[in-house]
Protein backbone atom coordinates (compact mmCIF):
# COMPACT_ATOMS: atom_id res chain seq x y z
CA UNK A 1 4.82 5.54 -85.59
CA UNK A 2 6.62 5.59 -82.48
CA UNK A 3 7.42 1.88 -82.33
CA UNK A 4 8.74 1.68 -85.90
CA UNK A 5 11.16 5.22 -84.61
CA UNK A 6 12.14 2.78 -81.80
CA UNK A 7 12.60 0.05 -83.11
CA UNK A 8 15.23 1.99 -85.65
CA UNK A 9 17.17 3.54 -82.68
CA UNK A 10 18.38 0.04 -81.26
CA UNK A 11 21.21 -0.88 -81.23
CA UNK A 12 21.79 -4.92 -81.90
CA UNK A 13 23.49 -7.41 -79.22
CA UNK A 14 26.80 -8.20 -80.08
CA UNK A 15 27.03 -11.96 -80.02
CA UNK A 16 29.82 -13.49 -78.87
CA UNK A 17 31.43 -16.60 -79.62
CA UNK A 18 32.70 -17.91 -76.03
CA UNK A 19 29.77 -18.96 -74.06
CA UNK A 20 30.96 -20.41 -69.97
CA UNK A 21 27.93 -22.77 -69.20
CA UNK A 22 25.16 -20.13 -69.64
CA UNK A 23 21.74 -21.43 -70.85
CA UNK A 24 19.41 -19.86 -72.88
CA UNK A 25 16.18 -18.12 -71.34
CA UNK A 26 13.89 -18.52 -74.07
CA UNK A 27 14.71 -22.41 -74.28
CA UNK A 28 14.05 -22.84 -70.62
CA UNK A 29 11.03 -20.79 -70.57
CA UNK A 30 9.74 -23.15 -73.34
CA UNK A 31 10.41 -26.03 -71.86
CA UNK A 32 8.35 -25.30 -68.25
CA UNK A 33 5.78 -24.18 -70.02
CA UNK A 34 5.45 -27.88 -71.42
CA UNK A 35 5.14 -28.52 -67.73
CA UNK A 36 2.37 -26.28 -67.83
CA UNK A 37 0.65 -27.27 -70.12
CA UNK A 38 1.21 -30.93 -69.03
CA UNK A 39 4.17 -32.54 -70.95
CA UNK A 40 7.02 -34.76 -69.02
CA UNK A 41 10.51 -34.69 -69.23
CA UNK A 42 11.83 -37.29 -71.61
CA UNK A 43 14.40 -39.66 -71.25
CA UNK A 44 17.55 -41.03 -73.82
CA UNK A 45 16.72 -40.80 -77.11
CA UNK A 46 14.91 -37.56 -77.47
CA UNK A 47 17.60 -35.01 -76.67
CA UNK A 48 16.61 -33.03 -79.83
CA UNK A 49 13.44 -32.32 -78.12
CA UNK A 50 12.18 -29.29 -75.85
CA UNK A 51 10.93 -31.33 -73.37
CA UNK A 52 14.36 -33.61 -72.78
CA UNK A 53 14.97 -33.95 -69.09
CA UNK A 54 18.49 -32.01 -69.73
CA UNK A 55 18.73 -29.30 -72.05
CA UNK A 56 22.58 -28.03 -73.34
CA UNK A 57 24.59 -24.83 -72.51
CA UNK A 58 25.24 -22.38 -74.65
CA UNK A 59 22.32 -23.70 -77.73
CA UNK A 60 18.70 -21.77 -78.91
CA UNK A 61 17.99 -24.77 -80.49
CA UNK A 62 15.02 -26.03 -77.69
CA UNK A 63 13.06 -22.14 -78.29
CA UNK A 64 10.82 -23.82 -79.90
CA UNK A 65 8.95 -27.16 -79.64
CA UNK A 66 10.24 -30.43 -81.59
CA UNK A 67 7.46 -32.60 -83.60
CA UNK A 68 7.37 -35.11 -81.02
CA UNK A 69 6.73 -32.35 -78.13
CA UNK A 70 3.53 -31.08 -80.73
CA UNK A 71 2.08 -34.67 -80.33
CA UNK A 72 2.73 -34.57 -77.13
CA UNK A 73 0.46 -31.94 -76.48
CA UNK A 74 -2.23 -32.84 -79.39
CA UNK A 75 -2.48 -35.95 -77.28
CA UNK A 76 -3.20 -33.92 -74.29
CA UNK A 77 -5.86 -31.46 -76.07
């Protein structure tokens, strides 16, 4: 009961549309975990994945882990 009365009470984060060069936390954290967990950095060609060696300012879009990045680690384990 009291985490559902929390969870009411917050407010959301306003988003805003200017973004200077920040990066996302979640997509970093992602992507070092693939270290982790044994993955490599990946070269030209796969910049839609988590594990690319650069990832882009101001995006969520590596939170998560691309197809390729799930082989990747099925490979591994």
């Amino acid at each position: 009961m009291v985490r559902a009365a929390t969870a009411r009470t917050r407010r959301p984060t306003k988003q805003t549309s200017s973004c200077s060069n920040k990066y996302d936390i979640r997509s970093v954290g992602t992507h070092e975990a693939g270290h982790i967990f044994g993955l490599k950095d990946l070269g030209s060609g796969h910049d839609n994945l988590t594990m690319y060696q650069a990832s882009d300012p101001c995006t969520k879009k590596y939170r998560s882990l691309g197809r390729d990045d799930v082989l990747g680690l099925r490979s591994i384990y």
